[in-house]
C-alpha atoms as a PDB file:
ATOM      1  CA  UNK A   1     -15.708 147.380 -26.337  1.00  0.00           C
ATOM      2  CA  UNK A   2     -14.796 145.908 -22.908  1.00  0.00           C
ATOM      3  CA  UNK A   3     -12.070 143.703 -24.564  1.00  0.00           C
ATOM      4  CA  UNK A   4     -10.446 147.060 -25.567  1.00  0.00           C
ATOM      5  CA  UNK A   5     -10.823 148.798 -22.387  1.00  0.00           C
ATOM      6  CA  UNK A   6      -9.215 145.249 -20.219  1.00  0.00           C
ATOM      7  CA  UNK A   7      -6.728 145.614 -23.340  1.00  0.00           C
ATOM      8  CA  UNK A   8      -5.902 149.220 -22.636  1.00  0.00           C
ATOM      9  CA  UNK A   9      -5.952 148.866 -18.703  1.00  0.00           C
ATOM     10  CA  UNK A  10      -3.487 145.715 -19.391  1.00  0.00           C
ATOM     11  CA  UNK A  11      -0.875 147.669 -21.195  1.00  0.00           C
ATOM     12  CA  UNK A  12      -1.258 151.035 -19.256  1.00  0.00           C
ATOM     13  CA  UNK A  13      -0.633 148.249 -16.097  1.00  0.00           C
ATOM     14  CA  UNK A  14       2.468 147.024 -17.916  1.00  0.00           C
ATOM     15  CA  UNK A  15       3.760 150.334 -18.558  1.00  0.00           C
ATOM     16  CA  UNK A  16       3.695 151.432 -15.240  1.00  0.00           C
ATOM     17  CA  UNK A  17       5.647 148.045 -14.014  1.00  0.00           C
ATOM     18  CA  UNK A  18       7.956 149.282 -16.228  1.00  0.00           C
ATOM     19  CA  UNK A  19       8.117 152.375 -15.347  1.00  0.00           C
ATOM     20  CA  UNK A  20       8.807 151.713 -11.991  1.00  0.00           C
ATOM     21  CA  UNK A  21      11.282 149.052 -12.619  1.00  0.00           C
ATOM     22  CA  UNK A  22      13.669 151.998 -14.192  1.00  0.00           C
ATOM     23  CA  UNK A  23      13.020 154.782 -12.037  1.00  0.00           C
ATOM     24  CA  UNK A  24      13.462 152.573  -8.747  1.00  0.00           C
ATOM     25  CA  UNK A  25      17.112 151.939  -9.383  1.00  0.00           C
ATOM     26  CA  UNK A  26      17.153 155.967 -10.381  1.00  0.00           C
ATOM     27  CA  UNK A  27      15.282 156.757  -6.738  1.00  0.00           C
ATOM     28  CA  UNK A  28      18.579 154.105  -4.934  1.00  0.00           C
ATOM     29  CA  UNK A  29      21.172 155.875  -6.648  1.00  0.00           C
ATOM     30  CA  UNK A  30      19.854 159.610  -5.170  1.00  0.00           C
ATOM     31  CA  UNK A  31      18.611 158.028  -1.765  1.00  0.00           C
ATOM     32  CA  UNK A  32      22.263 156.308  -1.755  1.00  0.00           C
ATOM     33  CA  UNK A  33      23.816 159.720  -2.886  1.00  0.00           C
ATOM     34  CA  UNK A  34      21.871 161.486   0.112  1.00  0.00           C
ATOM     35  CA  UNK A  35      22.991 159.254   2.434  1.00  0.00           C
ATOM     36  CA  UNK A  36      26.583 159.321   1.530  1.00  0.00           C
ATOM     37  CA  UNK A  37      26.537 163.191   1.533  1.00  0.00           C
ATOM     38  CA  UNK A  38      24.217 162.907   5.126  1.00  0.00           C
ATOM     39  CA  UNK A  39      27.117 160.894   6.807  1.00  0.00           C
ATOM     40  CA  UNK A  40      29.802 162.878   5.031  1.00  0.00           C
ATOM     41  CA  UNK A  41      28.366 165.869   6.356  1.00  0.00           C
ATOM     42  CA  UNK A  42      27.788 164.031  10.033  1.00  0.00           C
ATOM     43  CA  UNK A  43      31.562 163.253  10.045  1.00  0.00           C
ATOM     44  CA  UNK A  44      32.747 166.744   9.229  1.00  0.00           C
ATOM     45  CA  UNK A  45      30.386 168.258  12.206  1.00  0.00           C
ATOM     46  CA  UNK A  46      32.667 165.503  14.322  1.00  0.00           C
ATOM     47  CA  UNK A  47      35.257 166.612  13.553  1.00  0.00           C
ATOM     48  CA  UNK A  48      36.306 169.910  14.983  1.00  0.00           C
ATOM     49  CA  UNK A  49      39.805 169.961  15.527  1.00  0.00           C
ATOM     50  CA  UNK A  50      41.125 173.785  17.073  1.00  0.00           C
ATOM     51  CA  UNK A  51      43.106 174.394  14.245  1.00  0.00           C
ATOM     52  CA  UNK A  52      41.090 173.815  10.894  1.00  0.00           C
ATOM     53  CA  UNK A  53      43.096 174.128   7.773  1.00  0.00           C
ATOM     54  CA  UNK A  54      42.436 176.613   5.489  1.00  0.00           C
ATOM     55  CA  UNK A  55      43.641 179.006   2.449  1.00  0.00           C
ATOM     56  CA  UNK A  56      43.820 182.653   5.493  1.00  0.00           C
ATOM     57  CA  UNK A  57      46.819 179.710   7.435  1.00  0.00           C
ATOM     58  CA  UNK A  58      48.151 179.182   3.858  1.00  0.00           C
ATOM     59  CA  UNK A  59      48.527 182.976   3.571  1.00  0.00           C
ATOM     60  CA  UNK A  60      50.033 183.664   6.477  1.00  0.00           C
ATOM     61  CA  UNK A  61      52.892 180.372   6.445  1.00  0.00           C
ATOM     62  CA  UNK A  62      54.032 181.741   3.272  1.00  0.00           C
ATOM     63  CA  UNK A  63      53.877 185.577   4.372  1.00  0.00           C
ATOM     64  CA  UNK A  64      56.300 184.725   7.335  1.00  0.00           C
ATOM     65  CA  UNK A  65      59.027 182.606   4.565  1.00  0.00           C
ATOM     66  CA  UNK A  66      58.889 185.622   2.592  1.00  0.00           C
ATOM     67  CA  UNK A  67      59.798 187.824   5.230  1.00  0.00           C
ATOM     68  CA  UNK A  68      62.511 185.720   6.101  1.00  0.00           C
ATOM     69  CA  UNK A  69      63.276 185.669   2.550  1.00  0.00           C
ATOM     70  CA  UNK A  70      63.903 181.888   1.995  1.00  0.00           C
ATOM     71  CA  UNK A  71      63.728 180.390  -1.006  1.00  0.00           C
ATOM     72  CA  UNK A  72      61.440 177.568  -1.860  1.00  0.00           C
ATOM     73  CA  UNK A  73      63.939 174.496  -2.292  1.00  0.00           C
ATOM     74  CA  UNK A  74      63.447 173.745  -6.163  1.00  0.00           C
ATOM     75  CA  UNK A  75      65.270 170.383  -6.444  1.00  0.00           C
ATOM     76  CA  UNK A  76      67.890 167.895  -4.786  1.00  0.00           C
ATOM     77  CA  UNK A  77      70.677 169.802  -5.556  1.00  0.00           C
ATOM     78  CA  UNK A  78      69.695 173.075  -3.838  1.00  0.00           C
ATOM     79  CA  UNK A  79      68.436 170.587  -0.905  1.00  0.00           C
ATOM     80  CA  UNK A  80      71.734 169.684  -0.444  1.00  0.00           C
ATOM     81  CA  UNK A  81      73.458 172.788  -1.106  1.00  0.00           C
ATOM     82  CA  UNK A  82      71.659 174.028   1.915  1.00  0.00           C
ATOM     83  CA  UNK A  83      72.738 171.406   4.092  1.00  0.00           C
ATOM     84  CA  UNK A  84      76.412 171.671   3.148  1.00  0.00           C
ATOM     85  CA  UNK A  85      76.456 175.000   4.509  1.00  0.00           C
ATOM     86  CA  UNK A  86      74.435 175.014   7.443  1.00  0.00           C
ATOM     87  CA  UNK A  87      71.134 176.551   6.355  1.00  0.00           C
ATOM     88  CA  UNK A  88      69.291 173.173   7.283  1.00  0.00           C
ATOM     89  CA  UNK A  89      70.093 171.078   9.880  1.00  0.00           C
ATOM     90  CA  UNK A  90      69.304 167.276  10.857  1.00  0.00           C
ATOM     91  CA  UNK A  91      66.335 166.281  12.864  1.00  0.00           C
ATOM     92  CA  UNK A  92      67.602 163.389  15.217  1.00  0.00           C
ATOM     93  CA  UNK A  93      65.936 160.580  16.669  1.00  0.00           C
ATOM     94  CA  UNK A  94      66.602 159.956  20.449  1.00  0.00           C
ATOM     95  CA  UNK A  95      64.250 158.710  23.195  1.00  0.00           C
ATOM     96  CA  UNK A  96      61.886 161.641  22.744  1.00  0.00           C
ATOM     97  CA  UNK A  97      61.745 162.183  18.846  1.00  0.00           C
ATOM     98  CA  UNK A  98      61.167 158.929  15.969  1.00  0.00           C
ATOM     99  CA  UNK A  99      60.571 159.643  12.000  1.00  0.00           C
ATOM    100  CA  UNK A 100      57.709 157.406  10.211  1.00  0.00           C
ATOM    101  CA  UNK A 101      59.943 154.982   8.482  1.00  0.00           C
ATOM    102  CA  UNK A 102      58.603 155.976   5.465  1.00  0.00           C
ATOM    103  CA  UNK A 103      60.046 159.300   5.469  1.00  0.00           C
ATOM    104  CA  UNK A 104      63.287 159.406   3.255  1.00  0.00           C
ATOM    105  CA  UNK A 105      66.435 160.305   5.710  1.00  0.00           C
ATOM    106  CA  UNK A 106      67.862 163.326   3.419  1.00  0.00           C
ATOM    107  CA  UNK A 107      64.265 165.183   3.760  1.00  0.00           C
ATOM    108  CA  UNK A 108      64.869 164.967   8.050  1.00  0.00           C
ATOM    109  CA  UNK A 109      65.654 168.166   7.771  1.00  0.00           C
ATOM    110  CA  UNK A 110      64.675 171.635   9.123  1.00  0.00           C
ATOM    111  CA  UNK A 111      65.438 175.273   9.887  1.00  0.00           C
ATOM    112  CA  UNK A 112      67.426 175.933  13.120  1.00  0.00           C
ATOM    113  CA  UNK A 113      64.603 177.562  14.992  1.00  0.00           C
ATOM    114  CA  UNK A 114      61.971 174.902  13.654  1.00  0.00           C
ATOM    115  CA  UNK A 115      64.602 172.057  15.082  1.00  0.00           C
ATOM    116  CA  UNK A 116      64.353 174.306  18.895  1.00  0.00           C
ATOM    117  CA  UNK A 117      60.663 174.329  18.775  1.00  0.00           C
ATOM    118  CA  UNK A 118      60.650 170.064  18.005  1.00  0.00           C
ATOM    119  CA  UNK A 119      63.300 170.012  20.231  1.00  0.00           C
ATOM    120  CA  UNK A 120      61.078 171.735  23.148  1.00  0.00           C
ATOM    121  CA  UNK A 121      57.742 170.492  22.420  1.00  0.00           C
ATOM    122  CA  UNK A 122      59.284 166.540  22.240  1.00  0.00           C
ATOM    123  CA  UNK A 123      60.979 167.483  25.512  1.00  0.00           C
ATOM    124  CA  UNK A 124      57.701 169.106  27.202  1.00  0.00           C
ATOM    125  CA  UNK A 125      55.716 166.008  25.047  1.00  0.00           C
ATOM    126  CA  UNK A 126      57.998 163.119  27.045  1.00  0.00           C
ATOM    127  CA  UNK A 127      58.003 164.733  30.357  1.00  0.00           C
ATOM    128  CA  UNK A 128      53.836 164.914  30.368  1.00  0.00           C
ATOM    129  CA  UNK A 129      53.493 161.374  28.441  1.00  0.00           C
ATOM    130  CA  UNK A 130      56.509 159.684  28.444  1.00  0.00           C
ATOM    131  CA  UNK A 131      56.055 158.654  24.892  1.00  0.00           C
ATOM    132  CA  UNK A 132      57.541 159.715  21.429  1.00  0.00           C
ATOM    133  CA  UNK A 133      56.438 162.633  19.133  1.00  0.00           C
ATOM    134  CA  UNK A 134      56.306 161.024  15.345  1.00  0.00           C
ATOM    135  CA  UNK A 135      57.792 163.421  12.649  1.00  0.00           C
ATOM    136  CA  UNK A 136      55.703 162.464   9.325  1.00  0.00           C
ATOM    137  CA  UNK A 137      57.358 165.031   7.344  1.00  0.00           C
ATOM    138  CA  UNK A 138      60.213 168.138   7.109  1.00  0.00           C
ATOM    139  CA  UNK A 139      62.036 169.518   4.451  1.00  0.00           C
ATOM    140  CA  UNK A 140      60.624 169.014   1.083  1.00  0.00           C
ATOM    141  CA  UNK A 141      61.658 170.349  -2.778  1.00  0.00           C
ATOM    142  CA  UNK A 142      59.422 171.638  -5.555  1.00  0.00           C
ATOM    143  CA  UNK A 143      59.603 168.709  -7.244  1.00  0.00           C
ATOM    144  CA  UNK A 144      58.623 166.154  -4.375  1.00  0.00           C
ATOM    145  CA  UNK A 145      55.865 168.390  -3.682  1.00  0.00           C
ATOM    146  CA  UNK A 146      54.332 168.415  -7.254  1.00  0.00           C
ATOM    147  CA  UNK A 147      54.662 164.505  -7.056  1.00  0.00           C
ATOM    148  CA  UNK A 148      52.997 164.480  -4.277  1.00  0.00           C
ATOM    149  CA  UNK A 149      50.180 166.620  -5.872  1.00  0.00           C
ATOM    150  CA  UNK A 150      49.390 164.045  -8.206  1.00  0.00           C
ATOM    151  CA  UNK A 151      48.509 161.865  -5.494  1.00  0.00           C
ATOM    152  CA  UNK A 152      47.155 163.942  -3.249  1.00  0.00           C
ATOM    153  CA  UNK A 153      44.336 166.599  -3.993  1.00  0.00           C
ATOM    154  CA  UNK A 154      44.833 167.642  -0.042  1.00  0.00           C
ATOM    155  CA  UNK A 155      48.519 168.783  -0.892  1.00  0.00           C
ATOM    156  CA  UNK A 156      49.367 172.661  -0.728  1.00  0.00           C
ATOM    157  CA  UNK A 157      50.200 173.965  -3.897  1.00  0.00           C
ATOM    158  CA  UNK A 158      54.166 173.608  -4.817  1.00  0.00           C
ATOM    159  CA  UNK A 159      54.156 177.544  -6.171  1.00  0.00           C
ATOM    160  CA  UNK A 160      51.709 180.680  -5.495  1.00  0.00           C
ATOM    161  CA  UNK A 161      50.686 182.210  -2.236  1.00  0.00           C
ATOM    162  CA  UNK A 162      49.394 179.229  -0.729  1.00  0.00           C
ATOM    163  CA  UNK A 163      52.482 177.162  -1.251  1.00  0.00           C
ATOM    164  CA  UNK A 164      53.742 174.658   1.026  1.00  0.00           C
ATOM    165  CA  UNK A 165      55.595 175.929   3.940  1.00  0.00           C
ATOM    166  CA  UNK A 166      57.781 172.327   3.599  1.00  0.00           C
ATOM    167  CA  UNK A 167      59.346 173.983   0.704  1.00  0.00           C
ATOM    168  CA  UNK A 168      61.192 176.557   3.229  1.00  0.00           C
ATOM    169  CA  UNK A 169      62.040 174.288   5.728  1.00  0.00           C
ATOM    170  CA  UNK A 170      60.435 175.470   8.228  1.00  0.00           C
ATOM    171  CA  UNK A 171      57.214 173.369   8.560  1.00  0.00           C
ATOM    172  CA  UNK A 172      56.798 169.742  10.299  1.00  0.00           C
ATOM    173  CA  UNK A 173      54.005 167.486  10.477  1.00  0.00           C
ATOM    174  CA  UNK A 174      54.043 165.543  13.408  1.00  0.00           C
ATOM    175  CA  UNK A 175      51.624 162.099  13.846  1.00  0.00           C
ATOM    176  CA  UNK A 176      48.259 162.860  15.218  1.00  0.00           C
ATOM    177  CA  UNK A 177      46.625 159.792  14.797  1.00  0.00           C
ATOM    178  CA  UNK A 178      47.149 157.651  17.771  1.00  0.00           C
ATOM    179  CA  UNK A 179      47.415 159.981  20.172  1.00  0.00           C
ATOM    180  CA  UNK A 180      44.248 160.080  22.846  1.00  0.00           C
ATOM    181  CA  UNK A 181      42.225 163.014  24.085  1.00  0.00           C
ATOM    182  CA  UNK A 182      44.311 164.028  26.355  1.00  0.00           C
ATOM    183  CA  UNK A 183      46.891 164.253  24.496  1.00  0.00           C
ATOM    184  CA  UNK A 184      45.422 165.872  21.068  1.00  0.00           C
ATOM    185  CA  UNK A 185      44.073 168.301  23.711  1.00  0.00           C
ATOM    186  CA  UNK A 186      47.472 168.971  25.400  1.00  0.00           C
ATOM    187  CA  UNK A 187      49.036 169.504  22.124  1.00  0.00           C
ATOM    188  CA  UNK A 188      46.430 172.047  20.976  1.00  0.00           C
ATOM    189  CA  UNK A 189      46.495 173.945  24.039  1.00  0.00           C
ATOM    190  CA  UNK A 190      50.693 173.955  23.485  1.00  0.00           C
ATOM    191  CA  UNK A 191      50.267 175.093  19.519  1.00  0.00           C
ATOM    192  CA  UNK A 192      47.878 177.228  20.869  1.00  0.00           C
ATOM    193  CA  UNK A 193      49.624 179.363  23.390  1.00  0.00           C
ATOM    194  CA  UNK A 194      52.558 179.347  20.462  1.00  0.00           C
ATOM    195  CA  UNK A 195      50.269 181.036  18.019  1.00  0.00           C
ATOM    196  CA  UNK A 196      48.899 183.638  20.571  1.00  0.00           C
ATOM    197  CA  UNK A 197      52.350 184.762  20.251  1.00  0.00           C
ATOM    198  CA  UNK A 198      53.311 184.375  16.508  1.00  0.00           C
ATOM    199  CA  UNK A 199      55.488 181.812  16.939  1.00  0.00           C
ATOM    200  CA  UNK A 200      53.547 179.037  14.897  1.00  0.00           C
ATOM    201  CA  UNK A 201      51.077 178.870  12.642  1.00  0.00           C
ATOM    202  CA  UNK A 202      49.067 175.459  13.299  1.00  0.00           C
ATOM    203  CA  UNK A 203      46.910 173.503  10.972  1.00  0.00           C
ATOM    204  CA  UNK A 204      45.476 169.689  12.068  1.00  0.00           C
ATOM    205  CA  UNK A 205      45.228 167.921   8.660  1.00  0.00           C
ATOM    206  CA  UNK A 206      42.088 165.769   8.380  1.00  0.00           C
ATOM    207  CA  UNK A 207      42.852 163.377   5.998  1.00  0.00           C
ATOM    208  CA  UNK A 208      47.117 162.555   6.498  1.00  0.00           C
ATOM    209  CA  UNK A 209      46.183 163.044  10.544  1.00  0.00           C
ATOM    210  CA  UNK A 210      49.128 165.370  11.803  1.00  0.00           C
ATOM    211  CA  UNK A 211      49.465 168.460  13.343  1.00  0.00           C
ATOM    212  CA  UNK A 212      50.997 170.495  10.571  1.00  0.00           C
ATOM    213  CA  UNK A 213      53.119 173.420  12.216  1.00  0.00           C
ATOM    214  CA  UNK A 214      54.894 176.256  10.518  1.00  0.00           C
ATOM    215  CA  UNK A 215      57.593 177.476  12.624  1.00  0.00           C
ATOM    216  CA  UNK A 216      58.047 181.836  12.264  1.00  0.00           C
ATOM    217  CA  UNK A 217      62.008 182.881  12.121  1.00  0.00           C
ATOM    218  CA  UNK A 218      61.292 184.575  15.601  1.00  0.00           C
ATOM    219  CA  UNK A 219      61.125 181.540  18.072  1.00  0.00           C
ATOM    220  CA  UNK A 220      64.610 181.161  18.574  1.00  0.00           C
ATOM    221  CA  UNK A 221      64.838 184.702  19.614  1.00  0.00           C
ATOM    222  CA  UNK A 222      62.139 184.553  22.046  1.00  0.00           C
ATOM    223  CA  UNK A 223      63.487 180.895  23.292  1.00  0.00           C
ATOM    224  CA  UNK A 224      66.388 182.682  24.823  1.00  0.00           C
ATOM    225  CA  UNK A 225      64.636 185.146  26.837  1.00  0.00           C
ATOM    226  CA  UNK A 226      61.962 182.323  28.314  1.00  0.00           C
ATOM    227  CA  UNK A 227      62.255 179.207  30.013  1.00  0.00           C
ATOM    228  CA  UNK A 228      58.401 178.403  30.173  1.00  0.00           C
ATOM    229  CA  UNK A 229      55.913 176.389  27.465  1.00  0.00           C
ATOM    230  CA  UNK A 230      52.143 175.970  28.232  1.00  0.00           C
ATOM    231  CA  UNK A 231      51.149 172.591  29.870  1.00  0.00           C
ATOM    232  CA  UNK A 232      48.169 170.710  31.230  1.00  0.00           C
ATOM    233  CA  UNK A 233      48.829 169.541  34.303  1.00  0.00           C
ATOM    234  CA  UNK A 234      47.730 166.023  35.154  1.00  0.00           C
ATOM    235  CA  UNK A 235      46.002 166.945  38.500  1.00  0.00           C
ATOM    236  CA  UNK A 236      43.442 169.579  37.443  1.00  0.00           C
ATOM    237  CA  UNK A 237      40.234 169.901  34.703  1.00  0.00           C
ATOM    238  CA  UNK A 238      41.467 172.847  33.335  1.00  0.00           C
ATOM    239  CA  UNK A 239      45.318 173.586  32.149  1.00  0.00           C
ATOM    240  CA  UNK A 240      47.968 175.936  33.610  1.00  0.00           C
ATOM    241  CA  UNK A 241      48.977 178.533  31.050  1.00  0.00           C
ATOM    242  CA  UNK A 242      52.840 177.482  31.745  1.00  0.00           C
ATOM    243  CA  UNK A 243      55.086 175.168  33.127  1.00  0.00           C
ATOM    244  CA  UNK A 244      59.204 175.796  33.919  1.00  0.00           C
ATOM    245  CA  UNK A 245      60.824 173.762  31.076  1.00  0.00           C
ATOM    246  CA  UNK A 246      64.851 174.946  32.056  1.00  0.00           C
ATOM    247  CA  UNK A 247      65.768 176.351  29.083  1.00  0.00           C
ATOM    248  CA  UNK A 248      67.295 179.538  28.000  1.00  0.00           C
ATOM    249  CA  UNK A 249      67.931 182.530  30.343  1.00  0.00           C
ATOM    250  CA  UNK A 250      65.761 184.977  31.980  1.00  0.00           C
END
């Protein structure tokens, strides 16, 4: 009788080892999973840019091209059919402005009023820093978007009400990472003061890190009635809401 019992206890001891041997790997995988989702979540609470991406900015981007009433570029050909006659015009490098290298030299293209508004903020940009603004990204077609899709699940849709802006020519992204706080801080209080009065339509893209901007069809107009952008100046805590930049006419 005691035999059995030891026997019993011996394999209900085994059994447990067991037991524990397969579930323990089980219990890693979910603490590991918890963990990953933990610092996931910790990261996202970090980050907390001013202009958070999101389907409402998608909306409104694509509202503004249809009341403009701009197509969405389908393919090479109408790229280039909109360059021949003026409807886009070349971004230029100079001493305030330089492209990613990576960004093909036929897509360094852009609206007329989206080119003033690069053209003023890499103006008011070098005269506070005296660095560069980095343009990631301009013009884009259907089809470059929908590649892009495939390799990015963070793209904007190439068709729909949430569409890319790119596909208008209206929309830059412009490098974010590598700029310092002072200078992510003096951008966002620029796009800011431009969005207060419908002239942009910001988002600050997470995982490509650039301010994307959306330029509305009205800018130009109110560029030639002002000759003042917001700017941070260097000598106080908090920003002044303007700063003379010497263009246009009052």
């Amino acid at each position: 009788m005691r035999r059995t019992v030891k026997l019993q206890f011996a394999t209900a001891f085994l059994l447990a080892l067991a037991c524990a041997g397969l579930c323990s790997p089980a219990f890693a995988v979910q603490h590991a999973i918890r963990q990953h989702h933990g610092h996931r979540h910790f990261r996202w609470l970090l980050w907390n840019p001013m202009f958070r991406p999101s389907h409402e900015s998608l909306i409104i981007q694509n509202a503004e091209i249809d009341r403009l009433d701009l197509p969405r570029i389908e393919d090479e050909t109408e790229l280039e059919a909109l360059k021949a006659d003026g409807s886009l015009l070349e971004i230029r490098a100079g001493e305030m402005l330089r492209f990613d290298p990576r960004l093909d030299p036929s897509r360094r293209y852009c609206r007329q009023w989206t080119l003033d508004f690069v053209d003023d903020l890499s103006q008011a940009y070098y005269n506070r820093f005296h660095q560069q603004i980095q343009v990631n990204s301009a013009v884009r077609t259907v089809k470059i978007q929908k590649k892009l899709r495939r390799h990015n699940r963070n793209a904007a849709p190439a068709d729909g009400d949430t569409a890319s802006s790119h596909l208008a020519g209206v929309t830059v992204d412009l490098q974010r990472r590598g700029m310092n706080k002072d200078q992510i801080r003096w951008m966002e209080h620029y796009l800011f003061y431009m969005k207060a009065l419908g002239l942009v339509e910001p988002e600050e893209e997470r995982h490509q890190w650039v301010f994307h901007i959306m330029v509305s069809g009205h800018y130009s107009e109110w560029r030639h009635t002002q000759d003042i952008v917001p700017l941070e100046h260097p000598d106080r805590e908090t920003p002044e809401t303007q700063v003379a930049l010497g263009v246009g006419t009052k």
